[in-house]
PDB file of N, CA and C in Angstrom:
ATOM      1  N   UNK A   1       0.763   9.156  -8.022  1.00  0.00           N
ATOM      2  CA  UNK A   1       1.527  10.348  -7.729  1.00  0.00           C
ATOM      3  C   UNK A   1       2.892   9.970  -7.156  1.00  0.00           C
ATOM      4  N   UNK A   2       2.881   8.794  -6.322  1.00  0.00           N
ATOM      5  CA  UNK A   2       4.370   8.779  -5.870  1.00  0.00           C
ATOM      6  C   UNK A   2       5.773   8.671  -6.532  1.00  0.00           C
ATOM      7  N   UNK A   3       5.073   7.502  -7.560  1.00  0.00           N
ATOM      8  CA  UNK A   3       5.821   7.295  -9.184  1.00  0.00           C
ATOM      9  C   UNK A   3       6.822   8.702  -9.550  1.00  0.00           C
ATOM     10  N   UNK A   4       5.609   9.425  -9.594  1.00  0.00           N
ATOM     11  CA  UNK A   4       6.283  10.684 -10.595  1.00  0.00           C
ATOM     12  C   UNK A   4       6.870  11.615  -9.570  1.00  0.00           C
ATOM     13  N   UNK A   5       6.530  11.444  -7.516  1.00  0.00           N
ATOM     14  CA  UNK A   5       7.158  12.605  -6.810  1.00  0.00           C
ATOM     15  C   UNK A   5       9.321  12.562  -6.927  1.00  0.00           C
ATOM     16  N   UNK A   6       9.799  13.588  -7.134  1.00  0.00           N
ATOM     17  CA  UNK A   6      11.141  13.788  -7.089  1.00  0.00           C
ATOM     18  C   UNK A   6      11.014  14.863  -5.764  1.00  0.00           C
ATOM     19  N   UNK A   7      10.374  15.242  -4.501  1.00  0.00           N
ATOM     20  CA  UNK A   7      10.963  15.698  -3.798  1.00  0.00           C
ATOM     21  C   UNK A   7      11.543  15.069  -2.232  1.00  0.00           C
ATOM     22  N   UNK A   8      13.210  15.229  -2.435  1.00  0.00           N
ATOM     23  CA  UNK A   8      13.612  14.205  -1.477  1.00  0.00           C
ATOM     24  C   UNK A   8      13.425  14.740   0.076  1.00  0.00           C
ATOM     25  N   UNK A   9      11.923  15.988   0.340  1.00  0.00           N
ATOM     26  CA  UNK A   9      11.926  16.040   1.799  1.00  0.00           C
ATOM     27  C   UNK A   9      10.807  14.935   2.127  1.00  0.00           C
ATOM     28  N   UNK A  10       9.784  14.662   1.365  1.00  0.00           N
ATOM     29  CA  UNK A  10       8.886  13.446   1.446  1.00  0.00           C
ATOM     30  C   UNK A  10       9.234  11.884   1.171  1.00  0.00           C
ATOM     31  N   UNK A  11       9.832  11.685   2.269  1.00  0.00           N
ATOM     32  CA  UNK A  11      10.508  10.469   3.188  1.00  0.00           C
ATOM     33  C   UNK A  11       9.484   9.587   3.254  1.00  0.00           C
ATOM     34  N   UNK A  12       8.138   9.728   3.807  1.00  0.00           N
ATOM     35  CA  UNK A  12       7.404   8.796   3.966  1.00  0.00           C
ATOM     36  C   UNK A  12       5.908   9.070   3.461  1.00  0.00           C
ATOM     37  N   UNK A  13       4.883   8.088   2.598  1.00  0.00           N
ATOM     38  CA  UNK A  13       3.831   8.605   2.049  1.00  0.00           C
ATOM     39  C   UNK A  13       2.718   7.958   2.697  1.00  0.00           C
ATOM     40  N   UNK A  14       2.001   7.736   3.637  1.00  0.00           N
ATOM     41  CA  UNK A  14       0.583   7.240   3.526  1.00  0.00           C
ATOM     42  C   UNK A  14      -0.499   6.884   2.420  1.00  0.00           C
ATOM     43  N   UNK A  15      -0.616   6.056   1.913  1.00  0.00           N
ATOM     44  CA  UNK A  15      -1.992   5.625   1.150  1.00  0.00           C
ATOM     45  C   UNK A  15      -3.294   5.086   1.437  1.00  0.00           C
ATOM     46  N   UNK A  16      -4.289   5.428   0.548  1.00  0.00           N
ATOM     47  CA  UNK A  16      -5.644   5.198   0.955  1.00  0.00           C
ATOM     48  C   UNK A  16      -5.286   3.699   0.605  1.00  0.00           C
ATOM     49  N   UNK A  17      -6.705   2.473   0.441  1.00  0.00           N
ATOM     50  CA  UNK A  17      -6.373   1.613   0.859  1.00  0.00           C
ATOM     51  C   UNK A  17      -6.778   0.893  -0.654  1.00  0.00           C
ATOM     52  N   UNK A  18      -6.294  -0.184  -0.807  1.00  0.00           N
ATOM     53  CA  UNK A  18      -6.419  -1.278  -2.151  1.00  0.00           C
ATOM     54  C   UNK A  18      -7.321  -2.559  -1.691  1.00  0.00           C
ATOM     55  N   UNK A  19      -7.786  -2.698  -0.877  1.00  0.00           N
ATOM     56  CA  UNK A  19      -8.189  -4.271  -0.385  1.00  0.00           C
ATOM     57  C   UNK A  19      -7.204  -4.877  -0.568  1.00  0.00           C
ATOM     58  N   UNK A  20      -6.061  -5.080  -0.545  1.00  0.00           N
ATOM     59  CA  UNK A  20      -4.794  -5.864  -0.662  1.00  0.00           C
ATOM     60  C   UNK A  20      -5.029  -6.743  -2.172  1.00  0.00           C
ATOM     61  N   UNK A  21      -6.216  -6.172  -2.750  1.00  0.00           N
ATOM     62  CA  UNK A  21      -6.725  -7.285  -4.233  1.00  0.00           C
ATOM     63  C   UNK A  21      -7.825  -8.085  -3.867  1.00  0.00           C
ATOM     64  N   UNK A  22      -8.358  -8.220  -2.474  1.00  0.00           N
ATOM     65  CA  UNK A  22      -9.377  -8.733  -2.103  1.00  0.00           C
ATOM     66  C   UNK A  22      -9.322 -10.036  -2.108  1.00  0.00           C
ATOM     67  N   UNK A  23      -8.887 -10.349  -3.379  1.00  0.00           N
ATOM     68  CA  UNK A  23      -9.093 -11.979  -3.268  1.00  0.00           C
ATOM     69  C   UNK A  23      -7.397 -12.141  -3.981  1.00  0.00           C
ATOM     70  N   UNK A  24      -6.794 -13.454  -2.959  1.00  0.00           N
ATOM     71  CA  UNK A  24      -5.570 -13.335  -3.746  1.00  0.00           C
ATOM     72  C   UNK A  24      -4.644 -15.082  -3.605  1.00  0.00           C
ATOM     73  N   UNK A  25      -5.072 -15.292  -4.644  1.00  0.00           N
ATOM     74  CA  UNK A  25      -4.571 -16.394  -4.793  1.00  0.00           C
ATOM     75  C   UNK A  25      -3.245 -16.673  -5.719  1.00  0.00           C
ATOM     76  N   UNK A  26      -2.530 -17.082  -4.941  1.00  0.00           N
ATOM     77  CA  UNK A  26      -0.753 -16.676  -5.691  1.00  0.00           C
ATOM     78  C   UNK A  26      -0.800 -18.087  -6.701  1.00  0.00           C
ATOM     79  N   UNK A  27      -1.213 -19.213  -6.286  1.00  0.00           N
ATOM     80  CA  UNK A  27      -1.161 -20.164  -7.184  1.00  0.00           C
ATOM     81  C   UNK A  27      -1.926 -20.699  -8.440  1.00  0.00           C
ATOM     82  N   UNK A  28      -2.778 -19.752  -8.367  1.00  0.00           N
ATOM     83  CA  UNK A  28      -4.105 -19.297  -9.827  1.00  0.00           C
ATOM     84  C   UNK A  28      -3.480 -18.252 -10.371  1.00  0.00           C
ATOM     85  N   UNK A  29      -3.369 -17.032  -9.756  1.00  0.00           N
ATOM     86  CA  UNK A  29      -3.739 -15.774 -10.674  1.00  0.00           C
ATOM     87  C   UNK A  29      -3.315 -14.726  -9.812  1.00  0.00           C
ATOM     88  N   UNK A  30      -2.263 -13.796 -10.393  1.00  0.00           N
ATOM     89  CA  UNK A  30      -2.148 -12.283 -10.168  1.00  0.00           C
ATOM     90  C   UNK A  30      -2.794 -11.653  -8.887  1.00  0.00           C
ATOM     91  N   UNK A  31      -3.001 -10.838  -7.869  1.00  0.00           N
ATOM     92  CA  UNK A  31      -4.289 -10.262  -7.494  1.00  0.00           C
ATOM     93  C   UNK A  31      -4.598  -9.283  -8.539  1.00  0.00           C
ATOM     94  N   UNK A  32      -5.932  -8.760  -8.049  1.00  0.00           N
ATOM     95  CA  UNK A  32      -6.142  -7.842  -9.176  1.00  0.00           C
ATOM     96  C   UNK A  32      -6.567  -6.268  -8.489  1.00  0.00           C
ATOM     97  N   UNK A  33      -5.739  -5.609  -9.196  1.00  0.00           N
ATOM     98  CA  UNK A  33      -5.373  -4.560  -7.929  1.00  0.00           C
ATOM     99  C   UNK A  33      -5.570  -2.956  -8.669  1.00  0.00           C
ATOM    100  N   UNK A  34      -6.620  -2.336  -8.689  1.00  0.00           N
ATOM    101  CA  UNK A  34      -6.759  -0.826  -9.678  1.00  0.00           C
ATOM    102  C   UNK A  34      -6.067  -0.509 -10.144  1.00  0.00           C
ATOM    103  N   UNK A  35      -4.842  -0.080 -10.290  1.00  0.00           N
ATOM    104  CA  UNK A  35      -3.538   0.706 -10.487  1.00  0.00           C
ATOM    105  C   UNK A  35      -2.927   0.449 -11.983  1.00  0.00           C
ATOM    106  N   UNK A  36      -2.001   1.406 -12.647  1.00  0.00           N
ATOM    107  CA  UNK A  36      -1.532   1.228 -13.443  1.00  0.00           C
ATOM    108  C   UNK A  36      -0.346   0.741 -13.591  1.00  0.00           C
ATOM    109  N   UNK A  37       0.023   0.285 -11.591  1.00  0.00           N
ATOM    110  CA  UNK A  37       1.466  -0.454 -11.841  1.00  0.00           C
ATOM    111  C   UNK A  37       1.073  -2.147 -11.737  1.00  0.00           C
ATOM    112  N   UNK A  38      -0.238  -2.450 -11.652  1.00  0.00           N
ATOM    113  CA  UNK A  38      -0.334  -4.010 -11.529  1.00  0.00           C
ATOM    114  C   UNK A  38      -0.302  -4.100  -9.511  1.00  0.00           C
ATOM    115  N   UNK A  39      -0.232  -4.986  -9.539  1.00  0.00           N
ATOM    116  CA  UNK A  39       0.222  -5.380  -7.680  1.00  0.00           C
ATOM    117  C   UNK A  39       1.742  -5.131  -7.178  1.00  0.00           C
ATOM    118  N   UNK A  40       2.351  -3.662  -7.322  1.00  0.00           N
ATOM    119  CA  UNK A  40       3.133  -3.096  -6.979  1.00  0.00           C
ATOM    120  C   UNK A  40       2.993  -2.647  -5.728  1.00  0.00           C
ATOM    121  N   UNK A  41       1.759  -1.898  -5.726  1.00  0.00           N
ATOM    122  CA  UNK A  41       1.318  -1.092  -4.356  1.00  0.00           C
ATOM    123  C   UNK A  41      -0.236  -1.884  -4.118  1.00  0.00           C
ATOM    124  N   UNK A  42      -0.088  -3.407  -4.199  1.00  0.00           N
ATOM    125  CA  UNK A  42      -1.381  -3.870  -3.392  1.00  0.00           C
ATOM    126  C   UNK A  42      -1.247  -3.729  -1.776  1.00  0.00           C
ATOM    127  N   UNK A  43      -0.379  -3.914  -1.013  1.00  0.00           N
ATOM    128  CA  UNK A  43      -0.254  -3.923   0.376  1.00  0.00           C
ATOM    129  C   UNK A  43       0.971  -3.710   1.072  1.00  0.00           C
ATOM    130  N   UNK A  44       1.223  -2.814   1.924  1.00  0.00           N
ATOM    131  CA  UNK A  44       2.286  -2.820   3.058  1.00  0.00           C
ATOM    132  C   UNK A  44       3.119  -1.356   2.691  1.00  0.00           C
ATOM    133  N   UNK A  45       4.651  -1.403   2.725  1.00  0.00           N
ATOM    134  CA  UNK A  45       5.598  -0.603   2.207  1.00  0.00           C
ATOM    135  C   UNK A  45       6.385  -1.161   0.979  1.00  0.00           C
ATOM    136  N   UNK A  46       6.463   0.283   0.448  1.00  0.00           N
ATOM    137  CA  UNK A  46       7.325  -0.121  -0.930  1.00  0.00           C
ATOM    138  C   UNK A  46       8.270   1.012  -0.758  1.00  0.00           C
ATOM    139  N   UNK A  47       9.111   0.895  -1.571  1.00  0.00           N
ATOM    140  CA  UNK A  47      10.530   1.958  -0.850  1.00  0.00           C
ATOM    141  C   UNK A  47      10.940   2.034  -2.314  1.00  0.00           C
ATOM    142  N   UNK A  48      11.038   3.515  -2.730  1.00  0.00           N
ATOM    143  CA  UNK A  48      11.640   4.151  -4.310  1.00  0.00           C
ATOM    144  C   UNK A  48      12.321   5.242  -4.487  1.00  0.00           C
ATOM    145  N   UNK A  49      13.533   5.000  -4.334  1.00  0.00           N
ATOM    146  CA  UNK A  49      14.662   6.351  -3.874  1.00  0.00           C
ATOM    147  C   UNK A  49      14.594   6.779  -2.780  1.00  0.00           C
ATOM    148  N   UNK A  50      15.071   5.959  -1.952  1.00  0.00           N
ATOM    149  CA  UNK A  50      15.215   6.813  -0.529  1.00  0.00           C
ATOM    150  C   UNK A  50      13.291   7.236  -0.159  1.00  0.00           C
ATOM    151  N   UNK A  51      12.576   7.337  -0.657  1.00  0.00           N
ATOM    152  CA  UNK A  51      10.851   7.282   0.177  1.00  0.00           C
ATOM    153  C   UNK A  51      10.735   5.846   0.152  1.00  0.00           C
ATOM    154  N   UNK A  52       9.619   5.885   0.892  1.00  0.00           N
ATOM    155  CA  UNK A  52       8.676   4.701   1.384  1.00  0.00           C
ATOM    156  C   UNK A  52       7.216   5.098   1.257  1.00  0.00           C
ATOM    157  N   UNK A  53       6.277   4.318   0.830  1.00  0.00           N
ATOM    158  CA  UNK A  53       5.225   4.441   0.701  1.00  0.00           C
ATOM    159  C   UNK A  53       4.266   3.034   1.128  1.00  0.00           C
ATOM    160  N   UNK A  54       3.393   3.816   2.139  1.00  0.00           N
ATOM    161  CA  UNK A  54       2.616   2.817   2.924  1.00  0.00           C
ATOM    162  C   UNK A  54       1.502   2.898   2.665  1.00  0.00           C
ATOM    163  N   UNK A  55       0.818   1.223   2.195  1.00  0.00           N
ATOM    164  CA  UNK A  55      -0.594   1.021   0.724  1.00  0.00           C
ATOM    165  C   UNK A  55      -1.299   0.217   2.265  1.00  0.00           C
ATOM    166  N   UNK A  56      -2.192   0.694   2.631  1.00  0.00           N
ATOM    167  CA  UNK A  56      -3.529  -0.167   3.584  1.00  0.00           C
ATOM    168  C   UNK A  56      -3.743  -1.163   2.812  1.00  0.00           C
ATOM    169  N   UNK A  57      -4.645  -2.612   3.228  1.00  0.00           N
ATOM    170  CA  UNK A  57      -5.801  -3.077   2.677  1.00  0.00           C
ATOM    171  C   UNK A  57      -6.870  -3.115   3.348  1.00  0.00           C
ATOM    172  N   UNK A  58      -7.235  -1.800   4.454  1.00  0.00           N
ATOM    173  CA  UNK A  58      -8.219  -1.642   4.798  1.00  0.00           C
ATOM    174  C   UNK A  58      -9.066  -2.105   5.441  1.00  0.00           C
ATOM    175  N   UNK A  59     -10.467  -1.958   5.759  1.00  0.00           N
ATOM    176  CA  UNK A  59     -10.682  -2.466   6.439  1.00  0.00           C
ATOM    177  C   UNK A  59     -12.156  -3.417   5.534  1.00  0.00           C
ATOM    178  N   UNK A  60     -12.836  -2.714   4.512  1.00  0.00           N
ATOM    179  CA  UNK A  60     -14.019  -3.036   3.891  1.00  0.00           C
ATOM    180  C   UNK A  60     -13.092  -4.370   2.206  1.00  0.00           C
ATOM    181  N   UNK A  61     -14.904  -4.079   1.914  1.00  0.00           N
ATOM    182  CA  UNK A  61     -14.622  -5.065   1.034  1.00  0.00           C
ATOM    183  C   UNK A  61     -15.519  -4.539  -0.619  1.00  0.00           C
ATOM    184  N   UNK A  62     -14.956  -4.543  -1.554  1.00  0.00           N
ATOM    185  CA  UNK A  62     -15.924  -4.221  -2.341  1.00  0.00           C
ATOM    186  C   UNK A  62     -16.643  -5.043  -3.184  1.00  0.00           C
ATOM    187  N   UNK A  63     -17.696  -5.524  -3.855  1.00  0.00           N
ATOM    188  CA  UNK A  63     -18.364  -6.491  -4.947  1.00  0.00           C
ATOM    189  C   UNK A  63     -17.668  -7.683  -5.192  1.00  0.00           C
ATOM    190  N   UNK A  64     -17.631  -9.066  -4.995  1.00  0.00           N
ATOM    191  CA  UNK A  64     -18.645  -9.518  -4.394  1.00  0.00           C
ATOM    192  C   UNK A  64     -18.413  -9.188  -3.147  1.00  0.00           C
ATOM    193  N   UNK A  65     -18.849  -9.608  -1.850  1.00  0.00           N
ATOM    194  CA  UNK A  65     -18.503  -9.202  -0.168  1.00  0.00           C
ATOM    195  C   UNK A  65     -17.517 -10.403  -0.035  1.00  0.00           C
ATOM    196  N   UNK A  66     -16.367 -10.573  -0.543  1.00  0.00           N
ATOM    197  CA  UNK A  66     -15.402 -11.484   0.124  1.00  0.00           C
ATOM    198  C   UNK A  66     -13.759 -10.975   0.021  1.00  0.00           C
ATOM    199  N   UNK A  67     -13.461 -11.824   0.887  1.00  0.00           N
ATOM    200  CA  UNK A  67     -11.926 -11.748   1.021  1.00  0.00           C
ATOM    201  C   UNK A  67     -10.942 -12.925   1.029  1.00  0.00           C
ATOM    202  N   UNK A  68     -10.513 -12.967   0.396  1.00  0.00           N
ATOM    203  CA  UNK A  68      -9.376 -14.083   0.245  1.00  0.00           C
ATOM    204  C   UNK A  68      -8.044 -14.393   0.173  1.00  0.00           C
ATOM    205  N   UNK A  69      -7.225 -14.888   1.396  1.00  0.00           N
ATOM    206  CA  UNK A  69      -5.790 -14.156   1.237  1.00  0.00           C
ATOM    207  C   UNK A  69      -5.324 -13.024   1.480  1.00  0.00           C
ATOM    208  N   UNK A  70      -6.376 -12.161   2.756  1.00  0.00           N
ATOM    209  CA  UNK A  70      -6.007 -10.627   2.188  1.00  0.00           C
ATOM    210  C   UNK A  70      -6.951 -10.142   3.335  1.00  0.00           C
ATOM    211  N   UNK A  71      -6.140 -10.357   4.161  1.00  0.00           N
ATOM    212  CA  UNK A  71      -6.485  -9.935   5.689  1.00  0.00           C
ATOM    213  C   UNK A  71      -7.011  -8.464   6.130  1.00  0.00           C
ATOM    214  N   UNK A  72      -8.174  -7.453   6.417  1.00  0.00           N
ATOM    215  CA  UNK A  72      -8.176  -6.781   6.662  1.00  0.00           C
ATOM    216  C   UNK A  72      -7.689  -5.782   7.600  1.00  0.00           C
ATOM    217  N   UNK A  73      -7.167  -4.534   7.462  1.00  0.00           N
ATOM    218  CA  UNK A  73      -6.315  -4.085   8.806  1.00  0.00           C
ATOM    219  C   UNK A  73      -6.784  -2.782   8.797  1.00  0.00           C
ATOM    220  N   UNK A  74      -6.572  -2.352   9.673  1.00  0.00           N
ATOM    221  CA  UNK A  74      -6.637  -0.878  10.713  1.00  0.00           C
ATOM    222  C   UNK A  74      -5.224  -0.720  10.962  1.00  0.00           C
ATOM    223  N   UNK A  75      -4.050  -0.075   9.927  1.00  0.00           N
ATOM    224  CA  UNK A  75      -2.993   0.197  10.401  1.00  0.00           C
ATOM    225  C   UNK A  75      -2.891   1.316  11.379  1.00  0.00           C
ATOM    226  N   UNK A  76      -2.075   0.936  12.471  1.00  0.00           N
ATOM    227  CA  UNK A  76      -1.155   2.354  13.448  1.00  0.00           C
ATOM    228  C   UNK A  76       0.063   2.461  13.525  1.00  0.00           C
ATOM    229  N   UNK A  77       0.428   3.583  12.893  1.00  0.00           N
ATOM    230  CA  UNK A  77       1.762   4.214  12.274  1.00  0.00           C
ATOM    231  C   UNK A  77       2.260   5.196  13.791  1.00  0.00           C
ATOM    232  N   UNK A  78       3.298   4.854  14.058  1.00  0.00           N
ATOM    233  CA  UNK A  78       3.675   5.712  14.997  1.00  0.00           C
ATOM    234  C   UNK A  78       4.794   6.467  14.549  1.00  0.00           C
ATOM    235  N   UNK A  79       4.628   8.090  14.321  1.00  0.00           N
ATOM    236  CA  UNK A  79       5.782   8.522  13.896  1.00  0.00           C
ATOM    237  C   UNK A  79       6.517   9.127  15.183  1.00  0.00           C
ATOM    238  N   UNK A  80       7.874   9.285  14.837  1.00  0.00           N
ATOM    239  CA  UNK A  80       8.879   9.499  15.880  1.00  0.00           C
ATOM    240  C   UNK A  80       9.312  10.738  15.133  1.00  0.00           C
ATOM    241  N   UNK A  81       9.895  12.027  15.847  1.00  0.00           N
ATOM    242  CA  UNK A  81      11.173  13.023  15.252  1.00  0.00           C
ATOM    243  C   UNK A  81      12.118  11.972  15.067  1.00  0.00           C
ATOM    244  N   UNK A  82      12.916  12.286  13.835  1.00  0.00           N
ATOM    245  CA  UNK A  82      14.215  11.885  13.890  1.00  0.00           C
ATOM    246  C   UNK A  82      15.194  12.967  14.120  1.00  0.00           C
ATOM    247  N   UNK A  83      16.218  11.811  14.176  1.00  0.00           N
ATOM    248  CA  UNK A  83      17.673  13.104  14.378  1.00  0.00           C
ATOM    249  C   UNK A  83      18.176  13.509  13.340  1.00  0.00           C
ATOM    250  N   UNK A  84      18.389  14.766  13.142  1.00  0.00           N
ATOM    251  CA  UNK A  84      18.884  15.343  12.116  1.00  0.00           C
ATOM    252  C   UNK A  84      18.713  16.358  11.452  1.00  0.00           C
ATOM    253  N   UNK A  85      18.878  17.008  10.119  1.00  0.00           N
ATOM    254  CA  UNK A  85      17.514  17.995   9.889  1.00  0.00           C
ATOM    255  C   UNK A  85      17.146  17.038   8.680  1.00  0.00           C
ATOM    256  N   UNK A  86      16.462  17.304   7.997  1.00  0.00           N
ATOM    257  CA  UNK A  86      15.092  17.103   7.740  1.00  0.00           C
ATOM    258  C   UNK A  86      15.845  17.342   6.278  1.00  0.00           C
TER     259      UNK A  86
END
């Protein structure tokens, strides 16, 4: 959905979480990450016209039970008012 959002009052997006790819080895192979953009939005912020969009890797793990390269987190986002309008 963020891909396709054009409205410039949604500044900042929260996302559910990717396992960061779970297992991620940069010197083998790709991570491998659900999405139809590839490992675009595996982990952190990505910024696309003026928004930002923030991808978890969570805290679990799915099939097999491992993790590799790909630290689990409990993000805390602290939002502030800004100045200005909106």
């Amino acid at each position: 959905v963020f891909e396709q959002q054009h409205d410039p009052r949604a500044r900042l997006w929260l996302a559910g979480h990717t396992h960061g790819g779970q297992v991620y080895l940069p010197w083998l192979f790709k991570p491998l990450v659900p999405s139809l953009y590839g490992p675009k939005y595996r982990a952190g912020f990505v910024e696309r016209e003026g928004c930002e969009i923030y991808v978890s890797r969570g805290l679990g793990c799915i099939t097999p039970p491992l993790r590799m390269n790909c630290r689990p987190e409990l993000p805390i986002i602290e939002l502030r008012h800004a100045s200005g309008p909106l």
